[in-house]
PDB file of N, CA and C in Angstrom:
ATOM      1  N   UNK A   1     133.559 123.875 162.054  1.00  0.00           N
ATOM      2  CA  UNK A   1     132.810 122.800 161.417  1.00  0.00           C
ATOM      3  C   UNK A   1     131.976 123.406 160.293  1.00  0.00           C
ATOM      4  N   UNK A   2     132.086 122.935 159.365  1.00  0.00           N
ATOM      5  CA  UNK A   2     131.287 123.349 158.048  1.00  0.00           C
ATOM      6  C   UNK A   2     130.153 122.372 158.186  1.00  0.00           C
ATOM      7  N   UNK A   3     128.822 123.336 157.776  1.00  0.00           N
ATOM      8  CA  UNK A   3     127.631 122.716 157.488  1.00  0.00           C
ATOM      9  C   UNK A   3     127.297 122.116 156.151  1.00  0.00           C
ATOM     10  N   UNK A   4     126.633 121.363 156.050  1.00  0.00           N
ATOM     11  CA  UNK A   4     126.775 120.187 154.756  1.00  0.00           C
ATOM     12  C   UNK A   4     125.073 120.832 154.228  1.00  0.00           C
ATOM     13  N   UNK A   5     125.082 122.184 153.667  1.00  0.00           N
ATOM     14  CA  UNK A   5     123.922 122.613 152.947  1.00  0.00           C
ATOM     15  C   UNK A   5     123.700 122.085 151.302  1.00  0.00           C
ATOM     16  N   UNK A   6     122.670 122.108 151.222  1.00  0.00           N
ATOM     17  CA  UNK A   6     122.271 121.861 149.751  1.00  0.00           C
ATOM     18  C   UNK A   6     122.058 123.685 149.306  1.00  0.00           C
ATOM     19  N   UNK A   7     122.298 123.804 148.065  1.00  0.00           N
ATOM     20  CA  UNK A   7     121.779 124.708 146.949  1.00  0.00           C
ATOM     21  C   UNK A   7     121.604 124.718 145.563  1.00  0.00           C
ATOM     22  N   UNK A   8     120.774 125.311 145.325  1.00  0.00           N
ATOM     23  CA  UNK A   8     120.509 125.594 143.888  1.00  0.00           C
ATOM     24  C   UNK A   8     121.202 126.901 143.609  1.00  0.00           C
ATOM     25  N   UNK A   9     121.973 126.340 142.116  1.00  0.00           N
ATOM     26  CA  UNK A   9     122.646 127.782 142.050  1.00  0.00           C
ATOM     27  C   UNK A   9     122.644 128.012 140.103  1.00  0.00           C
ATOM     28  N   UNK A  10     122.874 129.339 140.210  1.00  0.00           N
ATOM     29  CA  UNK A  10     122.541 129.998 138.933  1.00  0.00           C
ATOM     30  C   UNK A  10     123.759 130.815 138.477  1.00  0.00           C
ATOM     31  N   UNK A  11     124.611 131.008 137.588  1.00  0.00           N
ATOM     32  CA  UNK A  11     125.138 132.026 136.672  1.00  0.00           C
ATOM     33  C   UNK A  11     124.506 133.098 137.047  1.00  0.00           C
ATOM     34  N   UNK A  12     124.964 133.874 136.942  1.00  0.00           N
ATOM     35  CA  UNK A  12     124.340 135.733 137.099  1.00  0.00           C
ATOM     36  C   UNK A  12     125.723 136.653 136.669  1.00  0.00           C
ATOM     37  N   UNK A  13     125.317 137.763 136.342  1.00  0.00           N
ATOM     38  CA  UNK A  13     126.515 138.668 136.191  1.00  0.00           C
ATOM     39  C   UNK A  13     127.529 138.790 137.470  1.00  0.00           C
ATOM     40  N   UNK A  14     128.654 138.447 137.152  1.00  0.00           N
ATOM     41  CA  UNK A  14     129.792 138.963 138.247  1.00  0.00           C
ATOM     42  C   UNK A  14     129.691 137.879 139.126  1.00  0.00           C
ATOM     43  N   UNK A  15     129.102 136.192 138.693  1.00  0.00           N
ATOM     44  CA  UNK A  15     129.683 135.015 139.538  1.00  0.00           C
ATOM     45  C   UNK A  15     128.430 134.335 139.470  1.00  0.00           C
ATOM     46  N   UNK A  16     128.199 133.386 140.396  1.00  0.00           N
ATOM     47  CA  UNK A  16     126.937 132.454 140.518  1.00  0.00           C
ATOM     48  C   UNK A  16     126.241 132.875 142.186  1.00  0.00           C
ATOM     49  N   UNK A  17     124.784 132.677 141.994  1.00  0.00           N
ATOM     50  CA  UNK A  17     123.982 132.593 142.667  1.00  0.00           C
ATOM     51  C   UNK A  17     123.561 131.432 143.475  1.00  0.00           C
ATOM     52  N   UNK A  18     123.260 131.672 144.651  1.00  0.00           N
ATOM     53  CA  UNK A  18     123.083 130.152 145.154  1.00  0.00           C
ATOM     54  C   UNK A  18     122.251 130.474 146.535  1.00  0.00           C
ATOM     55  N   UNK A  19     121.218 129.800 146.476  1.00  0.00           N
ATOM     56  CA  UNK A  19     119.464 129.506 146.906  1.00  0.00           C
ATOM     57  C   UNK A  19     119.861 128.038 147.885  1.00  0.00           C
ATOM     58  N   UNK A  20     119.598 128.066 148.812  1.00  0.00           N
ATOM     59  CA  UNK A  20     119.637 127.067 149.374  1.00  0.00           C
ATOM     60  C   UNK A  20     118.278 126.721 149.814  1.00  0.00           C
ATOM     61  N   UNK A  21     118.507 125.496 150.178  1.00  0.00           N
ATOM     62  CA  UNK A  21     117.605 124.359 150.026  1.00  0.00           C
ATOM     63  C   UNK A  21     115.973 124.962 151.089  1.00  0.00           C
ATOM     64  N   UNK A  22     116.855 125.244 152.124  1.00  0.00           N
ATOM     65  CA  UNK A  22     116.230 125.362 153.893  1.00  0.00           C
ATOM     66  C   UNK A  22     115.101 126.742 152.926  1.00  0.00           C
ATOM     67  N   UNK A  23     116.010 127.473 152.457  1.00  0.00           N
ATOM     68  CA  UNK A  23     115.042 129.115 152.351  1.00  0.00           C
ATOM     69  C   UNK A  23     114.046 128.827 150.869  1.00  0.00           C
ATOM     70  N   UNK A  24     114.038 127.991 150.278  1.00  0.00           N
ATOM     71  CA  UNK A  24     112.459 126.985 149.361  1.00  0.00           C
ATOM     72  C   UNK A  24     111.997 126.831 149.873  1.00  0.00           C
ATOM     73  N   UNK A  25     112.776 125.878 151.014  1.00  0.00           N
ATOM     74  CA  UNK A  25     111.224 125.376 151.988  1.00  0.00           C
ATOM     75  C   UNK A  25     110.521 125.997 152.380  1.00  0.00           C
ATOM     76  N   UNK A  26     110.991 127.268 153.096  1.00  0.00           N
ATOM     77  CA  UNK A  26     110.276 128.333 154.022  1.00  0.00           C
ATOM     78  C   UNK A  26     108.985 128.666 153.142  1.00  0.00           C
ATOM     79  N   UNK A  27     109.640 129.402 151.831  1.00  0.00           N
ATOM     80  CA  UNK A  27     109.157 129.864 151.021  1.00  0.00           C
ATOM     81  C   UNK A  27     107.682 128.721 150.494  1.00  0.00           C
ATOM     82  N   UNK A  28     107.652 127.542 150.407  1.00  0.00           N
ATOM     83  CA  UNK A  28     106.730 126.716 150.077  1.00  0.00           C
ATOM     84  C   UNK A  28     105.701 126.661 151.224  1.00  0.00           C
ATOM     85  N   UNK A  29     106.313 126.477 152.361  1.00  0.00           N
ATOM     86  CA  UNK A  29     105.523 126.740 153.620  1.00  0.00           C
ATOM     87  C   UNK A  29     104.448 128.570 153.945  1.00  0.00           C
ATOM     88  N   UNK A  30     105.022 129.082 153.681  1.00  0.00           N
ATOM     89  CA  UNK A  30     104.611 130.203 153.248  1.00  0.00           C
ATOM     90  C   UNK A  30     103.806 130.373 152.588  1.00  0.00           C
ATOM     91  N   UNK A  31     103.661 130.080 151.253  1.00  0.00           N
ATOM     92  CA  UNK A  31     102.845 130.003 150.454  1.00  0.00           C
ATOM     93  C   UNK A  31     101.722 128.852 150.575  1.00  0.00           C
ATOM     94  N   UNK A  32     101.927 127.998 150.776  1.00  0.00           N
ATOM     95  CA  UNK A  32     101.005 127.164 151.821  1.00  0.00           C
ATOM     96  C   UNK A  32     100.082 127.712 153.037  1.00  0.00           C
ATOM     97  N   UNK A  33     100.655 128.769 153.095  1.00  0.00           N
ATOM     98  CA  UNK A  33     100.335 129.203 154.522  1.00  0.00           C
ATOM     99  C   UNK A  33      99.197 130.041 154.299  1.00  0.00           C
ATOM    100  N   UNK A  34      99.060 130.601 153.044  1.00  0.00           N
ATOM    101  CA  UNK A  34      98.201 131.356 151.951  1.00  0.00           C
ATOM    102  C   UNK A  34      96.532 130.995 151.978  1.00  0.00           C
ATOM    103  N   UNK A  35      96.988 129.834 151.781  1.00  0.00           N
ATOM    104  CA  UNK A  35      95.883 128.893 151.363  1.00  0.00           C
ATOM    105  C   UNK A  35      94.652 128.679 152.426  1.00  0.00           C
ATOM    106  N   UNK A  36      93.467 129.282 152.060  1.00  0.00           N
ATOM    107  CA  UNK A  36      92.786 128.831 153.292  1.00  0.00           C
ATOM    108  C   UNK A  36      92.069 127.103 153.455  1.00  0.00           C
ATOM    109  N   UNK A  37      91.824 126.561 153.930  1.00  0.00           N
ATOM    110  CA  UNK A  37      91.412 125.286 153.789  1.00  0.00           C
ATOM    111  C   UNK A  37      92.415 123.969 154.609  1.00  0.00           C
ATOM    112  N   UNK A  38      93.396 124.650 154.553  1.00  0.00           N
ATOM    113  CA  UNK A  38      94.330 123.549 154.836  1.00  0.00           C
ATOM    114  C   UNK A  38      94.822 123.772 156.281  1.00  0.00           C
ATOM    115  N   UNK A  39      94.277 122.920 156.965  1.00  0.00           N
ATOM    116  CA  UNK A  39      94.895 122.330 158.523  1.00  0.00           C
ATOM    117  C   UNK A  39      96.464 122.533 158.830  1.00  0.00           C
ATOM    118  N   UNK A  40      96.938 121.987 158.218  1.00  0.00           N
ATOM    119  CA  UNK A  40      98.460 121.332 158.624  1.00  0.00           C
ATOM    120  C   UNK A  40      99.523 120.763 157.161  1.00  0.00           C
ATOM    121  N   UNK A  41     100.505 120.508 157.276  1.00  0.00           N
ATOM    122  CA  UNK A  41     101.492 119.904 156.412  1.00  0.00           C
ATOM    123  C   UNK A  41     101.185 118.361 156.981  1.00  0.00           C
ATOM    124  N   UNK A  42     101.643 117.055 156.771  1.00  0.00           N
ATOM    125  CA  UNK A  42     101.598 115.983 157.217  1.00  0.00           C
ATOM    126  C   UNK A  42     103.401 115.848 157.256  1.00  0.00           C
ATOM    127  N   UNK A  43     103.797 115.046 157.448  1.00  0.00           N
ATOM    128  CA  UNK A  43     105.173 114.618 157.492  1.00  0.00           C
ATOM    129  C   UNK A  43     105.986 113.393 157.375  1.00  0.00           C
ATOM    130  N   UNK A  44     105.416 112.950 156.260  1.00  0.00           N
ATOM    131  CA  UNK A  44     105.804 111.557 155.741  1.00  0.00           C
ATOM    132  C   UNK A  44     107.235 111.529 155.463  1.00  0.00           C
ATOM    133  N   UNK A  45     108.018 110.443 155.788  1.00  0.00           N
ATOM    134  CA  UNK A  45     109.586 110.499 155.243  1.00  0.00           C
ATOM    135  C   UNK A  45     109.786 110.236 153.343  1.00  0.00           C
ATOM    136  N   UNK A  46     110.693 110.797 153.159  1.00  0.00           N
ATOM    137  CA  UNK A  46     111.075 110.156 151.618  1.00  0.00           C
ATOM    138  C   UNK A  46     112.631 109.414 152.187  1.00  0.00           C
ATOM    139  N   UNK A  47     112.826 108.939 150.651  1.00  0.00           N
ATOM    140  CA  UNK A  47     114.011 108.716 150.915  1.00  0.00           C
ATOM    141  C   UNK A  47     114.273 108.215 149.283  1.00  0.00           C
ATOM    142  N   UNK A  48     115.155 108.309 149.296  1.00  0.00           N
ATOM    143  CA  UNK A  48     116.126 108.168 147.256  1.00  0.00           C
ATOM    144  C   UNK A  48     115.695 109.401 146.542  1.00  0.00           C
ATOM    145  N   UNK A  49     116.132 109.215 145.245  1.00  0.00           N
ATOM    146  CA  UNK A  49     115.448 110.030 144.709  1.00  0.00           C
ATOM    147  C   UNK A  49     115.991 111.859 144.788  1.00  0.00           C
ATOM    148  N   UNK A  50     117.119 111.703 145.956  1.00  0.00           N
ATOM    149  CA  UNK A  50     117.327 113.072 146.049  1.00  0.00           C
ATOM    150  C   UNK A  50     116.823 114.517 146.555  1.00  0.00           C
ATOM    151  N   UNK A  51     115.286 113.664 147.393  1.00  0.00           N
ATOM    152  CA  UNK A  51     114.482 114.416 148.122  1.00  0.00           C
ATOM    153  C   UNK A  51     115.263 114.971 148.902  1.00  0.00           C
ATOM    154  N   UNK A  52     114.851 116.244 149.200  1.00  0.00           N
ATOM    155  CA  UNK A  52     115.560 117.013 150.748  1.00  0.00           C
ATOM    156  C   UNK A  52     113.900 117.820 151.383  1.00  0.00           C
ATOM    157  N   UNK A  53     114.035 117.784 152.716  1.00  0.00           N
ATOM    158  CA  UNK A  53     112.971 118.903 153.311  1.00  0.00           C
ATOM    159  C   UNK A  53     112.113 117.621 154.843  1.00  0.00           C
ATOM    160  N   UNK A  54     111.704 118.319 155.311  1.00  0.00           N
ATOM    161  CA  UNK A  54     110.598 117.916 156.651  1.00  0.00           C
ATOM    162  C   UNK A  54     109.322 118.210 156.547  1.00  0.00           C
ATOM    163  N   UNK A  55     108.687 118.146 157.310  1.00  0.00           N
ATOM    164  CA  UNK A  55     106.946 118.642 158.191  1.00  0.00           C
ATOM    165  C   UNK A  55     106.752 118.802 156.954  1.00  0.00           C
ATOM    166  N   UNK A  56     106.723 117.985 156.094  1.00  0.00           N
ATOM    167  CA  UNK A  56     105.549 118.050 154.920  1.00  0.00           C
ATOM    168  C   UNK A  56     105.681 118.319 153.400  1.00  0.00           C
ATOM    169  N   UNK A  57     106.806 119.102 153.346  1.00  0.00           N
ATOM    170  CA  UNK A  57     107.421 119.502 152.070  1.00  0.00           C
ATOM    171  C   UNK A  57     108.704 119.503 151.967  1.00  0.00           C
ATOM    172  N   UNK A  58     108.740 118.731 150.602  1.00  0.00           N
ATOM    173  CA  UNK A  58     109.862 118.296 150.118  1.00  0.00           C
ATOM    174  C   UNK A  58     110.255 119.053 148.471  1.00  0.00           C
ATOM    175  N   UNK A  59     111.488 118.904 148.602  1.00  0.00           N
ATOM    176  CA  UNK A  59     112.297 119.350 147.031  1.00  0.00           C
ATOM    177  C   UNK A  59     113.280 118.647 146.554  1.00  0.00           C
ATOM    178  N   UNK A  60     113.367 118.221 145.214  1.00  0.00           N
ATOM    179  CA  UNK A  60     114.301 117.758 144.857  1.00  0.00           C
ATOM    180  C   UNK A  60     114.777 118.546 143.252  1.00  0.00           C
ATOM    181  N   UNK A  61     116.134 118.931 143.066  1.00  0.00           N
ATOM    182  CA  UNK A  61     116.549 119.332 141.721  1.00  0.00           C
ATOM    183  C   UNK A  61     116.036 119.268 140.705  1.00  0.00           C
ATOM    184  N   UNK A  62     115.632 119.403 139.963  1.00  0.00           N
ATOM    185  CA  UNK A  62     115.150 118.585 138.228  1.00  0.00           C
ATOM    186  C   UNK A  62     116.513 118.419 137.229  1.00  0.00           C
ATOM    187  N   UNK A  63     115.912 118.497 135.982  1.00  0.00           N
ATOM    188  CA  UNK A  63     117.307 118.388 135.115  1.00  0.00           C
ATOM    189  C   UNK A  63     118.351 119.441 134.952  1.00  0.00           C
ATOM    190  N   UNK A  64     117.850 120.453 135.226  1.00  0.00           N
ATOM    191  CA  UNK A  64     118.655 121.796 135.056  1.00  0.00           C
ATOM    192  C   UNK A  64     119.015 122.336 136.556  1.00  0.00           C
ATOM    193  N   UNK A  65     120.067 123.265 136.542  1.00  0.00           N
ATOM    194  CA  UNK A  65     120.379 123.769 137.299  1.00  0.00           C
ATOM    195  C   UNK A  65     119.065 124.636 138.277  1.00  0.00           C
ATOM    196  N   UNK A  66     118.250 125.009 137.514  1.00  0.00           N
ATOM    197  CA  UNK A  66     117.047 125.766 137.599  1.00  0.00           C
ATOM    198  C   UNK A  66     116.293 125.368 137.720  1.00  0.00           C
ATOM    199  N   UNK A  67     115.422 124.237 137.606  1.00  0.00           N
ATOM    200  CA  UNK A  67     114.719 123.169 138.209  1.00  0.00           C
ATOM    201  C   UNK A  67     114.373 122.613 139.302  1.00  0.00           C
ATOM    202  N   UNK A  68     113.193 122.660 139.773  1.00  0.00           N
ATOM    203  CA  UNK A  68     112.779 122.456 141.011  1.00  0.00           C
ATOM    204  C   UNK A  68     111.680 121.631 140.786  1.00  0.00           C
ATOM    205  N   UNK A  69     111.821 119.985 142.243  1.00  0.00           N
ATOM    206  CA  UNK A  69     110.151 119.261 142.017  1.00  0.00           C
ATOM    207  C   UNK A  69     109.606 119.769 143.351  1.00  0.00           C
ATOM    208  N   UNK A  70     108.955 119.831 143.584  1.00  0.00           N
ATOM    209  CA  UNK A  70     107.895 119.915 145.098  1.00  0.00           C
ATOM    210  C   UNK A  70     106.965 118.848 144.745  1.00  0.00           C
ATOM    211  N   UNK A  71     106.906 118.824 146.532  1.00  0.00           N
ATOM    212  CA  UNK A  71     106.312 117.710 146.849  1.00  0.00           C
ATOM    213  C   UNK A  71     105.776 118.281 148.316  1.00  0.00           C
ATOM    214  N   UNK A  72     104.499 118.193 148.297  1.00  0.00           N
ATOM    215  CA  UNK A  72     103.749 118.814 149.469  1.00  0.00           C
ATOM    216  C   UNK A  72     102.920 117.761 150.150  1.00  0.00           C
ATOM    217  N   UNK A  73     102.654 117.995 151.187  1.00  0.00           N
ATOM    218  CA  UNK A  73     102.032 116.477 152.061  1.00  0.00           C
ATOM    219  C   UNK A  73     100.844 117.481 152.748  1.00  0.00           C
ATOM    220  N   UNK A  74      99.506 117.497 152.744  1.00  0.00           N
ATOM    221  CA  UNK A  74      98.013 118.493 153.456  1.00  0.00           C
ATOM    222  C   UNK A  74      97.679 117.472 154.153  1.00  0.00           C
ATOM    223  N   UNK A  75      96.972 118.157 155.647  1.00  0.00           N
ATOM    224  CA  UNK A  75      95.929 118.039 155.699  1.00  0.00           C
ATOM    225  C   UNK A  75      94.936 118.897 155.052  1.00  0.00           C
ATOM    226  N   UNK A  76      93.555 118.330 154.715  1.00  0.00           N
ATOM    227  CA  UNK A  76      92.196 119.365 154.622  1.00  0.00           C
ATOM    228  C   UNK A  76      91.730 119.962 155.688  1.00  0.00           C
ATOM    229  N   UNK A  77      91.301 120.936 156.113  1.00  0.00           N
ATOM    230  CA  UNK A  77      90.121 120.705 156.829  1.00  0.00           C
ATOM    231  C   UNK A  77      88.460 120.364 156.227  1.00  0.00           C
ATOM    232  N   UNK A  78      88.087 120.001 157.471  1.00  0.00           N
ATOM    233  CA  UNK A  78      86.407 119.228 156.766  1.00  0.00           C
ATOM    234  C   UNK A  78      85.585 120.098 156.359  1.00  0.00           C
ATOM    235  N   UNK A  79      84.858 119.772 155.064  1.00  0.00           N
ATOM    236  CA  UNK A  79      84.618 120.616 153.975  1.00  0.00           C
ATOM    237  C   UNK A  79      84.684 121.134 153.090  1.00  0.00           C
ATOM    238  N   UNK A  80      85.613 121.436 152.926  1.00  0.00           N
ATOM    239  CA  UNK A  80      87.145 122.374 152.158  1.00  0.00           C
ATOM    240  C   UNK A  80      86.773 120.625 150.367  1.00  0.00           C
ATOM    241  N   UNK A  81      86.856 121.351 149.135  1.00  0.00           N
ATOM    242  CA  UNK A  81      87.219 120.487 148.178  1.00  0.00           C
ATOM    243  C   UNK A  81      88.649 120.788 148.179  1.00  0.00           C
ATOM    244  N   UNK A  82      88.682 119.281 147.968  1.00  0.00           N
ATOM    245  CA  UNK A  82      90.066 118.556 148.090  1.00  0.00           C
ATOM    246  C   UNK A  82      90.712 119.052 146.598  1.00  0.00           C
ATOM    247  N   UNK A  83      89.700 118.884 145.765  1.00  0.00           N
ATOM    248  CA  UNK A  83      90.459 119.164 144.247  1.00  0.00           C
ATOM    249  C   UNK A  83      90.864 120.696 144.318  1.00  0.00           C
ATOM    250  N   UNK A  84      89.907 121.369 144.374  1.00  0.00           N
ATOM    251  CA  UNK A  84      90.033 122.982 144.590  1.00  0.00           C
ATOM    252  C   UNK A  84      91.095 123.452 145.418  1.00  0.00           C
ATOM    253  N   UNK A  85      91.243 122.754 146.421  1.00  0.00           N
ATOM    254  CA  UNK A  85      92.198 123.242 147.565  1.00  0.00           C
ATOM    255  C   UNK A  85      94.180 123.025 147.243  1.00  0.00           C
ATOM    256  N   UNK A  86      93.466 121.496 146.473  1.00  0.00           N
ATOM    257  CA  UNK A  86      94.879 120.833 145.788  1.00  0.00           C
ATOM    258  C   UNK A  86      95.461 121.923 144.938  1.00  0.00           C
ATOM    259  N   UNK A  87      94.592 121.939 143.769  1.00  0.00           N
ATOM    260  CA  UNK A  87      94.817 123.103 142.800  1.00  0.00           C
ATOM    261  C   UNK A  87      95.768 124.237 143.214  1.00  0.00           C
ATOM    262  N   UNK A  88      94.767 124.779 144.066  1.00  0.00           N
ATOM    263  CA  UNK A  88      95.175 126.061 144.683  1.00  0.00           C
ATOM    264  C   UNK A  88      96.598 125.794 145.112  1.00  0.00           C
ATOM    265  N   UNK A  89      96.651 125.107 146.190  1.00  0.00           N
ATOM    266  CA  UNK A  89      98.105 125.200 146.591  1.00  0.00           C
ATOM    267  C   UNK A  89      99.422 124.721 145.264  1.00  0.00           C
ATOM    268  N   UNK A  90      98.871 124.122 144.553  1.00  0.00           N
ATOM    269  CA  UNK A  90     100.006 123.902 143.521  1.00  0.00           C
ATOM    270  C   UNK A  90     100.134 125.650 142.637  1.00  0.00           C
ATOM    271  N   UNK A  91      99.062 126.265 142.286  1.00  0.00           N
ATOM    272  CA  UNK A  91      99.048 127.201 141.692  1.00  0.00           C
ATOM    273  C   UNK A  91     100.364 128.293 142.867  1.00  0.00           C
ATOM    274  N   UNK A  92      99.921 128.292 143.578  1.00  0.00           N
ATOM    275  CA  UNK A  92     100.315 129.272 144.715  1.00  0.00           C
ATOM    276  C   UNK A  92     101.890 129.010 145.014  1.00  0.00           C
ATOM    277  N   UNK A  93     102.154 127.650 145.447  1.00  0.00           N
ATOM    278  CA  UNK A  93     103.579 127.329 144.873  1.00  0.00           C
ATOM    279  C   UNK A  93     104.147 127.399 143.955  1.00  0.00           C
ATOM    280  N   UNK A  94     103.808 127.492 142.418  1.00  0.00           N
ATOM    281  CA  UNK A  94     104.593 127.988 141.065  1.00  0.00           C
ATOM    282  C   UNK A  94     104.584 129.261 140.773  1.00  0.00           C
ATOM    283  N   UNK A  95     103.697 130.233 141.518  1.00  0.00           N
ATOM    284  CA  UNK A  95     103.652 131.397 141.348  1.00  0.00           C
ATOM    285  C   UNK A  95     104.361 132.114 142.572  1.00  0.00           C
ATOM    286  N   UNK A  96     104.556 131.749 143.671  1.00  0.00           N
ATOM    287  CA  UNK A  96     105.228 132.414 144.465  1.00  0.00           C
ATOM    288  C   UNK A  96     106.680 131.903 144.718  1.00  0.00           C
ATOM    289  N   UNK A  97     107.039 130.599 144.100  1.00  0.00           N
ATOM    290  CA  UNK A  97     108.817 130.642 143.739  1.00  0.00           C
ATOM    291  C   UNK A  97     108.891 131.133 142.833  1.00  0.00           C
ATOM    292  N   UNK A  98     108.060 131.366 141.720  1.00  0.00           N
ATOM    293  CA  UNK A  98     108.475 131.972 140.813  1.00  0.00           C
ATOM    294  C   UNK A  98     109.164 132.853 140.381  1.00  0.00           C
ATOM    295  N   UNK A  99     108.226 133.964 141.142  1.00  0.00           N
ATOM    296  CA  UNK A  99     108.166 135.239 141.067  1.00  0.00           C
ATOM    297  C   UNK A  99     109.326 135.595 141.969  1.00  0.00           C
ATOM    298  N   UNK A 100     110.088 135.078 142.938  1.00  0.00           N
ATOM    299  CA  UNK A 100     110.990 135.457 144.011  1.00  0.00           C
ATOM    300  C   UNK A 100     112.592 134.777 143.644  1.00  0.00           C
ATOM    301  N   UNK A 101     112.294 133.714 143.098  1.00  0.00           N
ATOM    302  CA  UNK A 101     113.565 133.199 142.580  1.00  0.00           C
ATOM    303  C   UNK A 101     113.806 132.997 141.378  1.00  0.00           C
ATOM    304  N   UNK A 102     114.887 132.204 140.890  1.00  0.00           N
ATOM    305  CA  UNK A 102     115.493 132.174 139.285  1.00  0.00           C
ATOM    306  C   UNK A 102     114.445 130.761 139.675  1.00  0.00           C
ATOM    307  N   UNK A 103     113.812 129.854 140.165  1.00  0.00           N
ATOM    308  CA  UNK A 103     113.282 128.599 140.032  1.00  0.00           C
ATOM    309  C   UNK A 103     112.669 128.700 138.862  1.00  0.00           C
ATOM    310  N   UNK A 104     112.690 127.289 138.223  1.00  0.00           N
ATOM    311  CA  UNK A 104     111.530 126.964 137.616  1.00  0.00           C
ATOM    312  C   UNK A 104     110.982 125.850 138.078  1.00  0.00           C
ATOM    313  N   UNK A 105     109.328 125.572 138.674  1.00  0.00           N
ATOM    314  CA  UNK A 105     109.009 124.744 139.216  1.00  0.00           C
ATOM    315  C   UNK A 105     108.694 123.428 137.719  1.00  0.00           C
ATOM    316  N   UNK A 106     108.973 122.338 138.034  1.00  0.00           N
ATOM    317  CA  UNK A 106     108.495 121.581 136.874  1.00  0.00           C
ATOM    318  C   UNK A 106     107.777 120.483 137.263  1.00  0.00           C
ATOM    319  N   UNK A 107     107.417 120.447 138.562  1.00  0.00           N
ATOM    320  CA  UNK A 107     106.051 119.545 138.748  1.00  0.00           C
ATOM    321  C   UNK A 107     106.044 120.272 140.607  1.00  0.00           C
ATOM    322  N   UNK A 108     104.596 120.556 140.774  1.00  0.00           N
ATOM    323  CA  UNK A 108     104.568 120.654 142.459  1.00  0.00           C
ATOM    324  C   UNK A 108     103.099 119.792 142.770  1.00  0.00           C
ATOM    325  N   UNK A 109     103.677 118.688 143.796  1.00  0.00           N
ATOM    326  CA  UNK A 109     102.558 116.975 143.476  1.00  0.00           C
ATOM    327  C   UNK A 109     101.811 117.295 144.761  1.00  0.00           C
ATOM    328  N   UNK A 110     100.961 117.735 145.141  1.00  0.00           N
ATOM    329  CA  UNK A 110     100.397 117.892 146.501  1.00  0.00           C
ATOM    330  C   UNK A 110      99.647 116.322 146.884  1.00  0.00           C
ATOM    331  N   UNK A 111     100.133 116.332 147.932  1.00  0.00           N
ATOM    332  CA  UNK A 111      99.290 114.639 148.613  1.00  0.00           C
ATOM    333  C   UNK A 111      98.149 115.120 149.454  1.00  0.00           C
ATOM    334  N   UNK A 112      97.266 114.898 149.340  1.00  0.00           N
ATOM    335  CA  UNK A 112      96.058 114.594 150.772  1.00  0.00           C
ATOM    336  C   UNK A 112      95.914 113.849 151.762  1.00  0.00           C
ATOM    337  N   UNK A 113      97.108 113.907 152.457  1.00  0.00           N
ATOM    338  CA  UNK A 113      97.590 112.867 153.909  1.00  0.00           C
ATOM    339  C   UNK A 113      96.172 112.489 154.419  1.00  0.00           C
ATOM    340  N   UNK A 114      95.229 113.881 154.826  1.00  0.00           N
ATOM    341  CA  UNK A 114      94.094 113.370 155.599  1.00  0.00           C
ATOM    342  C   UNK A 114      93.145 114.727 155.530  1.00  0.00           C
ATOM    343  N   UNK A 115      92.353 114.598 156.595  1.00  0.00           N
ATOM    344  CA  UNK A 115      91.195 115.305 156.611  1.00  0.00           C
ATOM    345  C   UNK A 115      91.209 115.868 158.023  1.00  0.00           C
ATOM    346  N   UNK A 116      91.013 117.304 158.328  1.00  0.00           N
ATOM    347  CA  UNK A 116      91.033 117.106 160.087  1.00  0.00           C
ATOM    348  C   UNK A 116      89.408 118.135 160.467  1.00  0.00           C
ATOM    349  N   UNK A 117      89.176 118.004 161.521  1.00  0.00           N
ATOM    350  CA  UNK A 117      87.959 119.228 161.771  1.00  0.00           C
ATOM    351  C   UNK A 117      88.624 120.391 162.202  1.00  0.00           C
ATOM    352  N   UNK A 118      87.712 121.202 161.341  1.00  0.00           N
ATOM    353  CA  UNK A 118      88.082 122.715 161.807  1.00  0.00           C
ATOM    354  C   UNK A 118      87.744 123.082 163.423  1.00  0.00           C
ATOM    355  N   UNK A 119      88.967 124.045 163.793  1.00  0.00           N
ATOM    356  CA  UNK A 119      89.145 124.436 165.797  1.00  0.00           C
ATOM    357  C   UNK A 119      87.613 124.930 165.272  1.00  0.00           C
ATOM    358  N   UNK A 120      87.645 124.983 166.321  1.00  0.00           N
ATOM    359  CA  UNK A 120      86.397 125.880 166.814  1.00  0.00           C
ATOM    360  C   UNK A 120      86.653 127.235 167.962  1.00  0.00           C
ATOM    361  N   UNK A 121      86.096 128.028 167.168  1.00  0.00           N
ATOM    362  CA  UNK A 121      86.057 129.003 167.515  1.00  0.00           C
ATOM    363  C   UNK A 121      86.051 129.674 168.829  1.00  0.00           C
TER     364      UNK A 121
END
């Protein structure tokens, strides 16, 4: 049985390259993971549009082969600025696909699902 994967793929010397869908995600989660402030992913469904991904982050193609949208779903934790924190994680996502893949990110939209209290210690 063949698995029905998505990839992004690139020209390179000696054939094409190809990035699949599942190992972005990781990679966005990861870099998310960076971030201090943030609780959790949320996990809203998409649907059209060509979205692919779960628990919170999503990707879809752009116009080019090389093109990537993100779409990230936070919680905060309480306290934490929301703008600052937003920021951050968009920064942190264009700089860490960046730097690891042929991507080019061309929009990464972070949502603020909610707010949660920080565990306690």
């Amino acid at each position: 049985m063949t698995e029905n994967k998505k990839y992004f793929e690139t020209p390179c010397e000696g054939g094409i390259l190809k990035l699949a869908y599942d190992t972005v995600l990781e990679l966005i989660r990861a870099a998310c993971a960076e971030i201090s402030g943030i609780s959790e992913a949320a996990a809203p469904e998409l649907s059209g549009e060509n979205w692919y991904g779960n628990k919170g982050v999503w990707i879809a193609p752009g116009e080019s082969s090389e093109d990537c949208r993100v779409r990230v779903y936070i919680h905060i934790l309480l306290g934490e600025s929301i703008t600052e924190t937003a920021a951050a994680v968009q920064d942190r996502i264009k700089s860490a696909l960046e730097a690891v893949t042929f991507l080019r990110i061309t929009s990464a939209d972070v949502f603020v699902a909610g707010i949660r209290f920080p565990k306690e210690q």
